[in-house]
Protein backbone atom coordinates (compact mmCIF):
# COMPACT_ATOMS: atom_id res chain seq x y z
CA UNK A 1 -2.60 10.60 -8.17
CA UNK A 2 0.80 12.15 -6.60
CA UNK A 3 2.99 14.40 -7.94
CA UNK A 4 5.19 11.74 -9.05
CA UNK A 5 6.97 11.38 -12.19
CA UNK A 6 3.94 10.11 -14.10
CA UNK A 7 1.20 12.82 -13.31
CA UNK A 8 4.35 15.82 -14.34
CA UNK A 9 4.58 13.94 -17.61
CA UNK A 10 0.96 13.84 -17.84
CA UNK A 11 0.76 17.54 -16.95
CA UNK A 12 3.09 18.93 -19.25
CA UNK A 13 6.15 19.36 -16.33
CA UNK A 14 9.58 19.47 -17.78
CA UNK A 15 12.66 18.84 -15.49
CA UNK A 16 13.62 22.20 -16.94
CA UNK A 17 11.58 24.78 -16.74
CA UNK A 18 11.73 27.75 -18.97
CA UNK A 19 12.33 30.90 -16.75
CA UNK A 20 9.32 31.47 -15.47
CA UNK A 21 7.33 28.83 -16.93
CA UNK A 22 6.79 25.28 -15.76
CA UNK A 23 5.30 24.45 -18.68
CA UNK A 24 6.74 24.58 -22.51
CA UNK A 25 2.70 24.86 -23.86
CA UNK A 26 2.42 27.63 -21.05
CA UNK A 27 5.51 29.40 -22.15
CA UNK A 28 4.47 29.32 -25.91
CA UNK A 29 0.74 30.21 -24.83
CA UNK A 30 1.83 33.54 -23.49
CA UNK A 31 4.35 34.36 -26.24
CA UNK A 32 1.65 34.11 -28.34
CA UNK A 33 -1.03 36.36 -26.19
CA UNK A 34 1.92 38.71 -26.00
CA UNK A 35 2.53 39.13 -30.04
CA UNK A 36 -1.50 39.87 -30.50
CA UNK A 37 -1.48 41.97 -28.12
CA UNK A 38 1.40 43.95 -28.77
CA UNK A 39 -0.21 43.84 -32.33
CA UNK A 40 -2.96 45.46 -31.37
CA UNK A 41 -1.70 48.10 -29.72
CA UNK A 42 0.98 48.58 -32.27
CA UNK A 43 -2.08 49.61 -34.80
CA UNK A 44 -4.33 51.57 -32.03
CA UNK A 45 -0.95 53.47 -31.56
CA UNK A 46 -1.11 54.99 -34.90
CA UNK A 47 -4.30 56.56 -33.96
CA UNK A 48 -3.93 57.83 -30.62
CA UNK A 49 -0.46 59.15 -32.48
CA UNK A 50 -2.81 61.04 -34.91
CA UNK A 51 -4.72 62.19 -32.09
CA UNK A 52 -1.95 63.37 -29.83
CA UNK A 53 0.11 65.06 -32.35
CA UNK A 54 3.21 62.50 -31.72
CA UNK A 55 5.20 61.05 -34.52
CA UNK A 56 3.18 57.74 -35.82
CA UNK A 57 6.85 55.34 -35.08
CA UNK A 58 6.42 56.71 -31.41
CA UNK A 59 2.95 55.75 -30.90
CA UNK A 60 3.69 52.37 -32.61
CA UNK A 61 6.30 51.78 -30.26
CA UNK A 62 4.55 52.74 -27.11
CA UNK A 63 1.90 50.17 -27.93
CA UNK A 64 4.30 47.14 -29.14
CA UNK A 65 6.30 47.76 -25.94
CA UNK A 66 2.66 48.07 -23.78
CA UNK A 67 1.13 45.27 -25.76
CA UNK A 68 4.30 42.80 -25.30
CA UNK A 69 4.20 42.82 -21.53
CA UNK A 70 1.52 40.21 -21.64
CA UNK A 71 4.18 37.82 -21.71
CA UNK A 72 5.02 38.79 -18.20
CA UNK A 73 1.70 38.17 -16.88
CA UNK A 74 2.37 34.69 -15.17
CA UNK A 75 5.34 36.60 -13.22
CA UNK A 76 4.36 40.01 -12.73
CA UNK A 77 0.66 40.11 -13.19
CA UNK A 78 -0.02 42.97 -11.03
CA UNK A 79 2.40 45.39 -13.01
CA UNK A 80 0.62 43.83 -16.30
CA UNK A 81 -2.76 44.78 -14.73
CA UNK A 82 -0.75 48.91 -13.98
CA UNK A 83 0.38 48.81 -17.34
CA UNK A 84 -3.03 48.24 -18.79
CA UNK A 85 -5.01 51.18 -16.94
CA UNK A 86 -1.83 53.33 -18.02
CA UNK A 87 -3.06 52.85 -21.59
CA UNK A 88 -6.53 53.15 -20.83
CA UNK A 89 -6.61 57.00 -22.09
CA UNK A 90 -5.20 56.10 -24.74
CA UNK A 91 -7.94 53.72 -26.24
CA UNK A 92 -5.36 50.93 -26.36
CA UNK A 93 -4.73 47.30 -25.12
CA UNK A 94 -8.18 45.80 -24.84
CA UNK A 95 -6.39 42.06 -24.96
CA UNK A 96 -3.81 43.14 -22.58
CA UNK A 97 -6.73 44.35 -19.91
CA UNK A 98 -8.95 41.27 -20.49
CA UNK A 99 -6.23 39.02 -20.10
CA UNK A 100 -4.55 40.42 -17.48
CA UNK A 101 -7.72 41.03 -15.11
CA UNK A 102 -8.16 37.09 -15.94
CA UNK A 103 -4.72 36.12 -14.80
CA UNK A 104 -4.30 39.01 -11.76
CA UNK A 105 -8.43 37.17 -10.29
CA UNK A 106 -6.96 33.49 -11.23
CA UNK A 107 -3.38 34.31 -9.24
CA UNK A 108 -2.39 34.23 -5.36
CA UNK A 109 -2.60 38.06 -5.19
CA UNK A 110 -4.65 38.67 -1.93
CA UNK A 111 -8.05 39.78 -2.92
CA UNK A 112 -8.11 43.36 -1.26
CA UNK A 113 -4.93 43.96 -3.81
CA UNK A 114 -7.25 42.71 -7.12
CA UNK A 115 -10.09 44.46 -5.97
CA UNK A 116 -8.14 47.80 -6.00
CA UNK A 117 -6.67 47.05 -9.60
CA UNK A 118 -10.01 45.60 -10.73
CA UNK A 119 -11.39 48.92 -9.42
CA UNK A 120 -9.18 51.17 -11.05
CA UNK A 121 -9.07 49.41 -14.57
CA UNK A 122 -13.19 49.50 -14.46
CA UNK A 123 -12.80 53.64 -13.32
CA UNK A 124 -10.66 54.25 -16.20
CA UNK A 125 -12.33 52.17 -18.69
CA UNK A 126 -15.43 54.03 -17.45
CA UNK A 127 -13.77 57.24 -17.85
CA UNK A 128 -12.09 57.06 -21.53
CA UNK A 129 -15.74 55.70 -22.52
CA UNK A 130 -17.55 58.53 -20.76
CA UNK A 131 -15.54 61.40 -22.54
CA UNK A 132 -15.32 59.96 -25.61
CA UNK A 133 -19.09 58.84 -26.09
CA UNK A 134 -19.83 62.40 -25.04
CA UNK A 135 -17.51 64.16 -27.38
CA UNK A 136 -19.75 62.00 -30.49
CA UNK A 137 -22.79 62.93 -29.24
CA UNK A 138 -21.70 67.04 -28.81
CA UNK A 139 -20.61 66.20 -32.29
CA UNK A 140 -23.83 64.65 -33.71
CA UNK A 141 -27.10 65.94 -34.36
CA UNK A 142 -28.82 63.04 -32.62
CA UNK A 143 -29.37 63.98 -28.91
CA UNK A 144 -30.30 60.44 -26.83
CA UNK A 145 -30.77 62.41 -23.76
CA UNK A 146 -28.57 62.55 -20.42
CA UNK A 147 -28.75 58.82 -19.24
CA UNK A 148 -27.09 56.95 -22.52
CA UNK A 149 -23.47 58.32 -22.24
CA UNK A 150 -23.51 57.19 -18.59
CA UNK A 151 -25.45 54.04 -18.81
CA UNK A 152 -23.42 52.93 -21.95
CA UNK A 153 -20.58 53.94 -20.37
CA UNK A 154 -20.87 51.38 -17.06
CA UNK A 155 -21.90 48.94 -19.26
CA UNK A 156 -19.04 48.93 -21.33
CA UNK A 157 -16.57 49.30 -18.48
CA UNK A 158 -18.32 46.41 -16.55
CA UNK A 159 -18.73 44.20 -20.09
CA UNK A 160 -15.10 44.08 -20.73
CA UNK A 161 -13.77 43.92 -16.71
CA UNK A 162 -16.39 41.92 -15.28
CA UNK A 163 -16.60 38.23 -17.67
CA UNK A 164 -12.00 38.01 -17.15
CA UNK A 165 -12.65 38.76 -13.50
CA UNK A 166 -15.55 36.17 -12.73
CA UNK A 167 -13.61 33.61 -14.55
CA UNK A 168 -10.30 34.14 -13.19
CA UNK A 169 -11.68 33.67 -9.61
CA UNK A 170 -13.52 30.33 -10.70
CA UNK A 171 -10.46 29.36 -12.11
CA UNK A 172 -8.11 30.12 -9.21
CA UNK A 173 -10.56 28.65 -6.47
CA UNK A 174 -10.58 25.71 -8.32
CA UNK A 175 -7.09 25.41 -9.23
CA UNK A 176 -6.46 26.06 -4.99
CA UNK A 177 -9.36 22.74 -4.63
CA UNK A 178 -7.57 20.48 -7.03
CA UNK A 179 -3.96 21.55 -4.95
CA UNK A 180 -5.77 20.47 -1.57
CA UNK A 181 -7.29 17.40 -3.07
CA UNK A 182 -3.62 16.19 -4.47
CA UNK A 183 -2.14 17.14 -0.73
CA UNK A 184 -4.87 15.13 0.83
CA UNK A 185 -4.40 12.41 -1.58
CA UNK A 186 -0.52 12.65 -0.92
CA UNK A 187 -1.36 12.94 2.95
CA UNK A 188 -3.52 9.61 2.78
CA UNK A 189 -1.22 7.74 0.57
CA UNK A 190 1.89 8.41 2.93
CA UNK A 191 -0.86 7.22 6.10
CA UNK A 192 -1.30 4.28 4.50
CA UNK A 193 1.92 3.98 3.94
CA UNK A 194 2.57 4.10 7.27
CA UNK A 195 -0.10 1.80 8.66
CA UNK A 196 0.98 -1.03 6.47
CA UNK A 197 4.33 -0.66 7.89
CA UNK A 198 2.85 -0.68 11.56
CA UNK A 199 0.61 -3.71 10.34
CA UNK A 200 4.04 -5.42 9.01
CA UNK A 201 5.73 -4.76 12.24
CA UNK A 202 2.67 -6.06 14.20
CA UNK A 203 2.42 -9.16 11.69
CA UNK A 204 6.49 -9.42 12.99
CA UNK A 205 5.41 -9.19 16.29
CA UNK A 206 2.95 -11.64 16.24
CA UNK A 207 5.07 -14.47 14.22
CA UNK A 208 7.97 -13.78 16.85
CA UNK A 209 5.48 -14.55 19.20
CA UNK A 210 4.44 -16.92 18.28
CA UNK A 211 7.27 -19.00 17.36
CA UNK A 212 8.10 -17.97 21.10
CA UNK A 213 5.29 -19.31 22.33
CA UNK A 214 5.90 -22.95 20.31
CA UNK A 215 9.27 -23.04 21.44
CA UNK A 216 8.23 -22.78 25.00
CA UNK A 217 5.54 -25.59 24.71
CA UNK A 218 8.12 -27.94 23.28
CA UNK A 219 10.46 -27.33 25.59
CA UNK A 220 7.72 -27.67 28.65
CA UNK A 221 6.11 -31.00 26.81
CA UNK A 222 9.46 -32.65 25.56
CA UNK A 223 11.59 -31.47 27.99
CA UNK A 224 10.00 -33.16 31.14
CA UNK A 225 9.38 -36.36 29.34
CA UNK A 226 12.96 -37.05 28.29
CA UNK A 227 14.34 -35.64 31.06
CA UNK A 228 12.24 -38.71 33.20
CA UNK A 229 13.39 -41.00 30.69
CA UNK A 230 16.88 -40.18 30.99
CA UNK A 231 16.55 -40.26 34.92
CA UNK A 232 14.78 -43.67 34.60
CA UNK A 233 17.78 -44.95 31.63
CA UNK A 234 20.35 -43.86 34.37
CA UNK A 235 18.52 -46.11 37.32
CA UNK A 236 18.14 -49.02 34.18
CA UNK A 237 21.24 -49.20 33.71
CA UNK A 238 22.67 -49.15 37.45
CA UNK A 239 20.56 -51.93 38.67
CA UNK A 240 20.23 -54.16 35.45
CA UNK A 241 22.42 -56.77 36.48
CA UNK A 242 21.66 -56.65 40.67
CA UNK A 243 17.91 -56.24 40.19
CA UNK A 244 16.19 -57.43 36.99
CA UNK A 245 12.49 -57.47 38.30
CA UNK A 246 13.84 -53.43 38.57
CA UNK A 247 15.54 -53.35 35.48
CA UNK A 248 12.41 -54.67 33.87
CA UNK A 249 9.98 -51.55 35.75
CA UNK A 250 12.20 -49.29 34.95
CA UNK A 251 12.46 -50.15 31.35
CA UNK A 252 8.38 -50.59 30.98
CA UNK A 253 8.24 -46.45 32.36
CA UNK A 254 10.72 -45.77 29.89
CA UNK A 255 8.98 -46.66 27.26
CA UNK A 256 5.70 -45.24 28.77
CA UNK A 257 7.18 -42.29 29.09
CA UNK A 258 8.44 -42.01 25.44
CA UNK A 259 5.33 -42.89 24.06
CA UNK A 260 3.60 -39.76 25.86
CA UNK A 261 6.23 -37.34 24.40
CA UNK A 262 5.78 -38.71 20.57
CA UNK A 263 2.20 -38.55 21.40
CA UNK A 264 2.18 -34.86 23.09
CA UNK A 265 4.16 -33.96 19.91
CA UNK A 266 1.72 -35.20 17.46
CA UNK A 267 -0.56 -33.61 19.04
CA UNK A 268 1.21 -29.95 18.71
CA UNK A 269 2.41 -30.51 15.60
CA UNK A 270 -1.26 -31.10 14.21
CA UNK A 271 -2.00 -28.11 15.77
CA UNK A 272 0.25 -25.98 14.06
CA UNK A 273 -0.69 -27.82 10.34
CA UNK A 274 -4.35 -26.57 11.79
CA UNK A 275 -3.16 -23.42 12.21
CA UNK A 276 -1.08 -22.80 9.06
CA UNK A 277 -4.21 -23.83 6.82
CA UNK A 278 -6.24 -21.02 8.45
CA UNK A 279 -6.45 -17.39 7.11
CA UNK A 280 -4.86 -14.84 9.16
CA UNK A 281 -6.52 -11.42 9.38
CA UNK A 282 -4.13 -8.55 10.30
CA UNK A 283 -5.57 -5.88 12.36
CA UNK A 284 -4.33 -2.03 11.82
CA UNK A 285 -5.67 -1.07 15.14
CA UNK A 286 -2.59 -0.55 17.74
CA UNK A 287 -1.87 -3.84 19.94
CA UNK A 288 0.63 -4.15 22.75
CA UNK A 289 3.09 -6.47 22.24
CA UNK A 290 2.13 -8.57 25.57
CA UNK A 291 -1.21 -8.63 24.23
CA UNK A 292 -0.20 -10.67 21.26
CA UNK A 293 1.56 -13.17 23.27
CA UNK A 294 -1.72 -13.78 25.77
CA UNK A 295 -4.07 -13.90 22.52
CA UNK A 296 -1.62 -15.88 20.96
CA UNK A 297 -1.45 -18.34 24.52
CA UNK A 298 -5.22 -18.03 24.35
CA UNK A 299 -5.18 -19.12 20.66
CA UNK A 300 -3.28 -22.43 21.66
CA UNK A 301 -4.95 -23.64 24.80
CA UNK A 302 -8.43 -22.91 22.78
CA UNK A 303 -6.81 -25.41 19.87
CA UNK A 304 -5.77 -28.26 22.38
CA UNK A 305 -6.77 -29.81 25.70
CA UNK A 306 -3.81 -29.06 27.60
CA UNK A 307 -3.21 -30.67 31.19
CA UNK A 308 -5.41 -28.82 34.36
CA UNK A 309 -4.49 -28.78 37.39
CA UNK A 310 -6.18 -32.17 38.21
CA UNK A 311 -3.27 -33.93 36.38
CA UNK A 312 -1.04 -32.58 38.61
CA UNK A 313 -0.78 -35.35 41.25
CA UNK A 314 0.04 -37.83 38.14
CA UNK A 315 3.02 -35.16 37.43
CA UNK A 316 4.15 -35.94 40.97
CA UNK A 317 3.81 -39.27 40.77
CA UNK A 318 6.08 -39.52 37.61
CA UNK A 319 8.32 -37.94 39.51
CA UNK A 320 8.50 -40.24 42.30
CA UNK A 321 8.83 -43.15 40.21
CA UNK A 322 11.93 -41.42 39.02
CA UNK A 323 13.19 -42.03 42.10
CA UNK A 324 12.46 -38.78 43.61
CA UNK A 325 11.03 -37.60 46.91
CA UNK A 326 8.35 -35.42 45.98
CA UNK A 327 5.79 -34.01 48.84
CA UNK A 328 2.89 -32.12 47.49
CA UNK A 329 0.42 -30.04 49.77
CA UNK A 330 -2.96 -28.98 47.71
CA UNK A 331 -5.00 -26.33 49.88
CA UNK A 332 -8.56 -25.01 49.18
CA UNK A 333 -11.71 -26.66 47.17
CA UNK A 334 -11.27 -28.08 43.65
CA UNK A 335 -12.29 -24.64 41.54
CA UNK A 336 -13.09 -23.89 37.76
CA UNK A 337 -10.59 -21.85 36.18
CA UNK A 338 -9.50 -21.00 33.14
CA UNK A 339 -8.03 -23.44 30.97
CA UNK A 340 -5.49 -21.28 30.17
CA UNK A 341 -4.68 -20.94 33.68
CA UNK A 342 -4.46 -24.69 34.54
CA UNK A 343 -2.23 -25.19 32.02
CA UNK A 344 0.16 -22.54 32.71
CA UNK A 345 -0.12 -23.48 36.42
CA UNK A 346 0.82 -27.16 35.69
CA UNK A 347 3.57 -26.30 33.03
CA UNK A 348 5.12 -24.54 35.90
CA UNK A 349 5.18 -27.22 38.15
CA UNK A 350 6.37 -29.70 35.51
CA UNK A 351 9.43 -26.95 34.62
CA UNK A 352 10.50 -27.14 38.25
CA UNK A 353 10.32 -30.67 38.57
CA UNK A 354 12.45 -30.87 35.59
CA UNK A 355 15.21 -28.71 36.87
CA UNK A 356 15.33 -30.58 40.24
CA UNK A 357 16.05 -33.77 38.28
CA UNK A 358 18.78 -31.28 35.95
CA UNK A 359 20.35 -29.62 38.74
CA UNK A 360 19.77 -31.27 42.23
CA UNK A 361 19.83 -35.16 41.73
CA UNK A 362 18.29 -36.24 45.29
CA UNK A 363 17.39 -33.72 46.25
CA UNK A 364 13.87 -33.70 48.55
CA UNK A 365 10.90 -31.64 46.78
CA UNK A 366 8.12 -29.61 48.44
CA UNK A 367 5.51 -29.29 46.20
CA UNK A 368 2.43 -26.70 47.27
CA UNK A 369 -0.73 -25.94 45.56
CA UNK A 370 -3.56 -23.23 46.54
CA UNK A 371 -6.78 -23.01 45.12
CA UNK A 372 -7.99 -19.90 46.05
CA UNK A 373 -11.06 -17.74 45.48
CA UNK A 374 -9.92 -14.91 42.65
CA UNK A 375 -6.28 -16.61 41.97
CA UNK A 376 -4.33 -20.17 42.06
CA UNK A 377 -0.50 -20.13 43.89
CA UNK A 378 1.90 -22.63 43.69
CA UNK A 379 5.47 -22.90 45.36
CA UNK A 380 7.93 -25.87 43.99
CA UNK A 381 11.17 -26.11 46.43
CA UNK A 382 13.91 -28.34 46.83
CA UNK A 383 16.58 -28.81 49.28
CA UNK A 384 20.78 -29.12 47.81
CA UNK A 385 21.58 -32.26 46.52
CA UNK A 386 22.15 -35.43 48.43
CA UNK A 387 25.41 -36.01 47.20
CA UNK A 388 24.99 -39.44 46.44
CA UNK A 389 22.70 -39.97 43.63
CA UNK A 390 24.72 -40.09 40.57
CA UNK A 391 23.89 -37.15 38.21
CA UNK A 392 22.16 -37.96 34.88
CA UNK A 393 24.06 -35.53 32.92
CA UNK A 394 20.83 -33.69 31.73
CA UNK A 395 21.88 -30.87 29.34
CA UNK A 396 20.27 -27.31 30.15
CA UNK A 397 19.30 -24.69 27.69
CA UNK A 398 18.83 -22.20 29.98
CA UNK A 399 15.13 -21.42 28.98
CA UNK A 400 13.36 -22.85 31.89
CA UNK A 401 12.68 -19.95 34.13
CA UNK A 402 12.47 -17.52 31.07
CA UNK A 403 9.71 -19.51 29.69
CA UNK A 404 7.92 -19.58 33.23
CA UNK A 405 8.37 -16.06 33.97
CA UNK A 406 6.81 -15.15 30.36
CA UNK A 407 3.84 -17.47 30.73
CA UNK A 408 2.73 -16.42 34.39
CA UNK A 409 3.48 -12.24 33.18
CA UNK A 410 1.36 -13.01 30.53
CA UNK A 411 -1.54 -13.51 32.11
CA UNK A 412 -0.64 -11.03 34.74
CA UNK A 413 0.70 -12.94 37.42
CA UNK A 414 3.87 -13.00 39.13
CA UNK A 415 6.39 -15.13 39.28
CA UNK A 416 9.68 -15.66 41.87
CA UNK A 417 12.79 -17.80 41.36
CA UNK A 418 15.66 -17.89 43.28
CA UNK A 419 18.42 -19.69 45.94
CA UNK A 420 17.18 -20.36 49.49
CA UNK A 421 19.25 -20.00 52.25
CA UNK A 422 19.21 -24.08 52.77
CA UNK A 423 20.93 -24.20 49.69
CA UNK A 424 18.16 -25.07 47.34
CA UNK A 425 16.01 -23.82 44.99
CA UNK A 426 12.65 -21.97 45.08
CA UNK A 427 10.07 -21.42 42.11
CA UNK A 428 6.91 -19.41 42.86
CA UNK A 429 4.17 -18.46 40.63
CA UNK A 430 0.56 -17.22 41.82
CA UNK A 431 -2.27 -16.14 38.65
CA UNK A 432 -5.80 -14.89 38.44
CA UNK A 433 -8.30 -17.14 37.82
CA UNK A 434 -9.07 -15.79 34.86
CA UNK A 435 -6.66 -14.87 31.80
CA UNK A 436 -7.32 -11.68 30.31
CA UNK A 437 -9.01 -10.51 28.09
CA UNK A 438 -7.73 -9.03 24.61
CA UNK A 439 -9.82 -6.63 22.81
């Protein structure tokens, strides 16, 4: 429990305090302490009166004014402890003393300070018992020998300082454990605090992400698809009425075509129902933010057989039935990588294909694909457009290179886009051959 609200209520706290006092029952507690005591030594001041020779009203005084400072011993408990050995001689204030040795050993007064108080208030409660118990056995017949009067005498002075004193420390050192136990508690609540705000961001994180990452695939899946479809509409409708037999091919791939994207989509979208109907556990332990992405890549390409690079030369082909002249150049043995690495490598290749049929209708295409031993490269350039292919009005979002470059950085490969002095276009990519690994 904090100190909140609640536990003050619980406690006794008032929003207003009463001087001194945080508490009304403390406040009332040591008003009370403060009217016995002064009570007391009120009626042991008409003795030591008697025995001093003062006026009786003066020695009454002197002990209601001695016995009320009791009420001061939350504030001041060091000058309550003073004001107690002061009346020591005068056989007055045994309340006062035993309450203020409690509260002086249960206080933040540094030890060496109670020690010296505790010291003194046991020397001159020693003392007045000494001379006293002496003067009534000078005065009595009865001799108990030299060793009573000194032996009663510690025991009295230790009886009445030593109980306040031993219980005033316990009470203090655990008053001090149950402060460092509500601090901890405090400490760990506003830790926890914080860690389920870092796990909130890092839940962010990963639905951004995520949501990323599915925007990307659609656009890679859907976005080659219609774009061929559009291409092959385009050539449809130019040579429907000089070339049926044409007209006819062209219509058959459109429809091929189409049914691949609805099928491709199916396919992620019962991935994501998949997803949504599993539990998601939300680590507290700290997670880079490129991490996420990769484990949520991994996540995906574990869920669904995504195209290798094998499929590639059927990419190409597409392509050329499009009506494009696509050369592609594959170097090195046939290795195994990761599937996560096939597929980014192909979804690569497929994004630059697309943008040559967005952005360079005619244009000739050097595809070029190396399998190598600890990473796969790939290079997809095109020369300017030929001038004379009609354009097929593809719309462009823009996203194609930002959704390469994030898929090839986050496996840790690099990636290269840019004009060529021809007047083209150049897209180059090269990744490990494996993706890596998130712990």
């Amino acid at each position: 429990m904090t100190a909140t609200g609640a536990y003050q209520e619980a406690t006794g706290l008032t929003s207003r305090g009463w001087w001194w006092w945080e508490r009304r029952r403390s406040a009332v507690l040591d008003v009370l302490l403060g009217l016995i005591s002064a009570l007391e030594c009120a009626l042991e001041g008409v003795g030591f009166a008697g025995d001093a020779g003062l006026p009786v009203p003066a020695g009454v005084l002197l002990g209601l004014v001695a016995g009320a400072s009791l009420v001061l011993r939350r504030r001041w408990p060091i000058a309550v402890v003073l004001v107690s050995v002061a009346v020591t001689p005068a056989s007055m204030g045994f309340v006062l003393s035993v309450v203020g040795l409690y509260t002086l050993a249960a206080s933040d007064v540094p030890r060496r300070i109670t020690a010296a108080l505790a010291g003194m208030s046991v020397a001159g409660t020693f003392i007045v018992t000494f001379v006293r118990m002496h003067q009534s056995v000078e005065r009595g017949d009865y001799d108990p020998g030299r060793w009573y009067v000194p032996l009663l005498s510690v025991v009295m002075s230790l009886g009445i300082a030593g109980p306040p004193l031993l219980y005033g420390l316990y009470i203090g050192a655990r008053r001090r454990l149950m402060e460092s136990l509500r601090e901890r508690a405090d400490s760990l609540e506003r830790e926890l605090s914080l860690l389920a705000d870092r796990a909130e961001e890092r839940a962010e994180w990963a639905r951004t992400e995520e949501r990323t990452r599915i925007a990307r695939e659609m656009h890679d899946v859907v976005a080659h698809r219609v774009s061929l479809m559009v291409v092959h509409a385009a050539a449809l409708q130019a040579v429907a009425r000089k070339d049926p037999e044409k007209a006819v091919k062209n219509a058959a791939l459109v429809g091929d075509m189409g049914r691949q994207a609805l099928t491709e989509l199916r396919e992620m979208l019962g991935v994501l129902r998949a997803a949504d109907q599993q539990p998601v556990a939300v680590r507290v332990d700290p997670v880079p933010l490129v991490a996420v992405g990769v484990a949520a890549a991994v996540a995906a390409a574990a869920a669904e057989e995504g195209p290798c690079l094998a499929d590639i030369e059927a990419l190409v082909g597409q392509s050329r039935e499009a009506g494009m002249v696509v050369e592609l150049m594959v170097q090195g043995e046939a290795r195994g990588y990761d599937a996560l690495v096939e597929q980014t490598a192909y979804r690569v290749i497929q994004e630059a294909l697309t943008n040559v049929h967005k952005h360079a209708a005619g244009a000739k295409v050097m595809v070029r694909l190396a399998r190598r031993e600890a990473e796969v490269a790939m290079q997809v350039e095109n020369g300017p457009a030929d001038g004379v292919t009609a354009d097929a009005g593809l719309p462009s979002g823009g996203n194609g290179l930002v959704g390469m470059r994030e898929r090839v950085t986050a496996l840790g490969g690099v990636f290269v886009s840019g004009a060529t002095d021809a007047g083209g276009f150049r897209v180059s990519a090269v990744l490990p051959d494996r993706a890596p690994v998130v712990s």
